[in-house]
C-alpha atoms as a PDB file:
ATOM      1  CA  UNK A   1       4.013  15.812   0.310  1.00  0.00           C
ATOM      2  CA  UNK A   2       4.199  11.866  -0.691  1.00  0.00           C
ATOM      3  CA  UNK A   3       2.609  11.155  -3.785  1.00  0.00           C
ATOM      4  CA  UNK A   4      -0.232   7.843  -3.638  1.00  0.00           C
ATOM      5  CA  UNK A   5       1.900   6.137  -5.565  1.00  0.00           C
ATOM      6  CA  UNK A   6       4.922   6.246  -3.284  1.00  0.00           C
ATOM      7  CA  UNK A   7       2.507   6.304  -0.234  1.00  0.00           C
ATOM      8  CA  UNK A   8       1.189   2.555  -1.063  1.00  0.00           C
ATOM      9  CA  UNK A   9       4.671   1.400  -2.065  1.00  0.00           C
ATOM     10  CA  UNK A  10       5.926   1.737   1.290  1.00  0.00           C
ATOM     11  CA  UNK A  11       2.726   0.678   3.273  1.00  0.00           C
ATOM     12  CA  UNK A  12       2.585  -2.525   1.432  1.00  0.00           C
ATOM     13  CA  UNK A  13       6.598  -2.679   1.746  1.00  0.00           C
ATOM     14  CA  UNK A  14       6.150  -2.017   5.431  1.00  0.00           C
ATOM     15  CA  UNK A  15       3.478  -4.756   5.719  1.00  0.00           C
ATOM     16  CA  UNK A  16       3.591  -7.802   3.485  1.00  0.00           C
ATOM     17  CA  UNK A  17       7.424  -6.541   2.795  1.00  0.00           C
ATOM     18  CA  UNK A  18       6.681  -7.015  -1.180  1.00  0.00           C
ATOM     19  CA  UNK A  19       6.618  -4.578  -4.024  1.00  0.00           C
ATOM     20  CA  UNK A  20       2.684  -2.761  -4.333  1.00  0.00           C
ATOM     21  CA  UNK A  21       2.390  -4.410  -8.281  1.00  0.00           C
ATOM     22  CA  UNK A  22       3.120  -7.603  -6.664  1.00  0.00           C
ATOM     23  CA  UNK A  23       0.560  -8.047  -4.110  1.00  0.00           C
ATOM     24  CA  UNK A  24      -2.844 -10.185  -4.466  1.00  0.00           C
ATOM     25  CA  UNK A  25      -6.081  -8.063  -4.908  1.00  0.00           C
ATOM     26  CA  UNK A  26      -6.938  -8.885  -1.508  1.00  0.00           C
ATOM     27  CA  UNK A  27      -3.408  -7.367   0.079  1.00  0.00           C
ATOM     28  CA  UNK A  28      -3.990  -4.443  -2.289  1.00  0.00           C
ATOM     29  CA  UNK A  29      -7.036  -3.833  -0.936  1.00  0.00           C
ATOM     30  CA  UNK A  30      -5.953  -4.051   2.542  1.00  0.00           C
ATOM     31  CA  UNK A  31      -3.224  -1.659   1.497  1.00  0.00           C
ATOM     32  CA  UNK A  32      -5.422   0.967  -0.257  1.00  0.00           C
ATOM     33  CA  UNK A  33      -7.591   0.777   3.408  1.00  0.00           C
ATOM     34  CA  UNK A  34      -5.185   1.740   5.308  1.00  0.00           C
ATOM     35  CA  UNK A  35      -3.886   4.379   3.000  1.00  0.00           C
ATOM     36  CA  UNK A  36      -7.269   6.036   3.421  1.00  0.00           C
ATOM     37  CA  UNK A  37      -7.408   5.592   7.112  1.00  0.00           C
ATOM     38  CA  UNK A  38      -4.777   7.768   7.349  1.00  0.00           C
ATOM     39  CA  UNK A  39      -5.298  10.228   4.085  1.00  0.00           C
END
């Protein structure tokens, strides 16, 4: 079992290929959205 943390590290990696603390609110958002699509 992935913990949020890690979970959101490599969406955002996956997507806007940055680190999750560097992202704009906006692409954190967008992150944290589809971490709860799937969770």
């Amino acid at each position: 079992m992935c913990t949020k943390s890690y979970t959101l590290l490599k969406i955002s990696w996956r997507i806007f290929d940055k680190h999750y603390t560097k992202l704009n609110d906006e692409q954190k958002s967008k992150v944290l959205d589809i971490y709860y699509d799937f969770y």
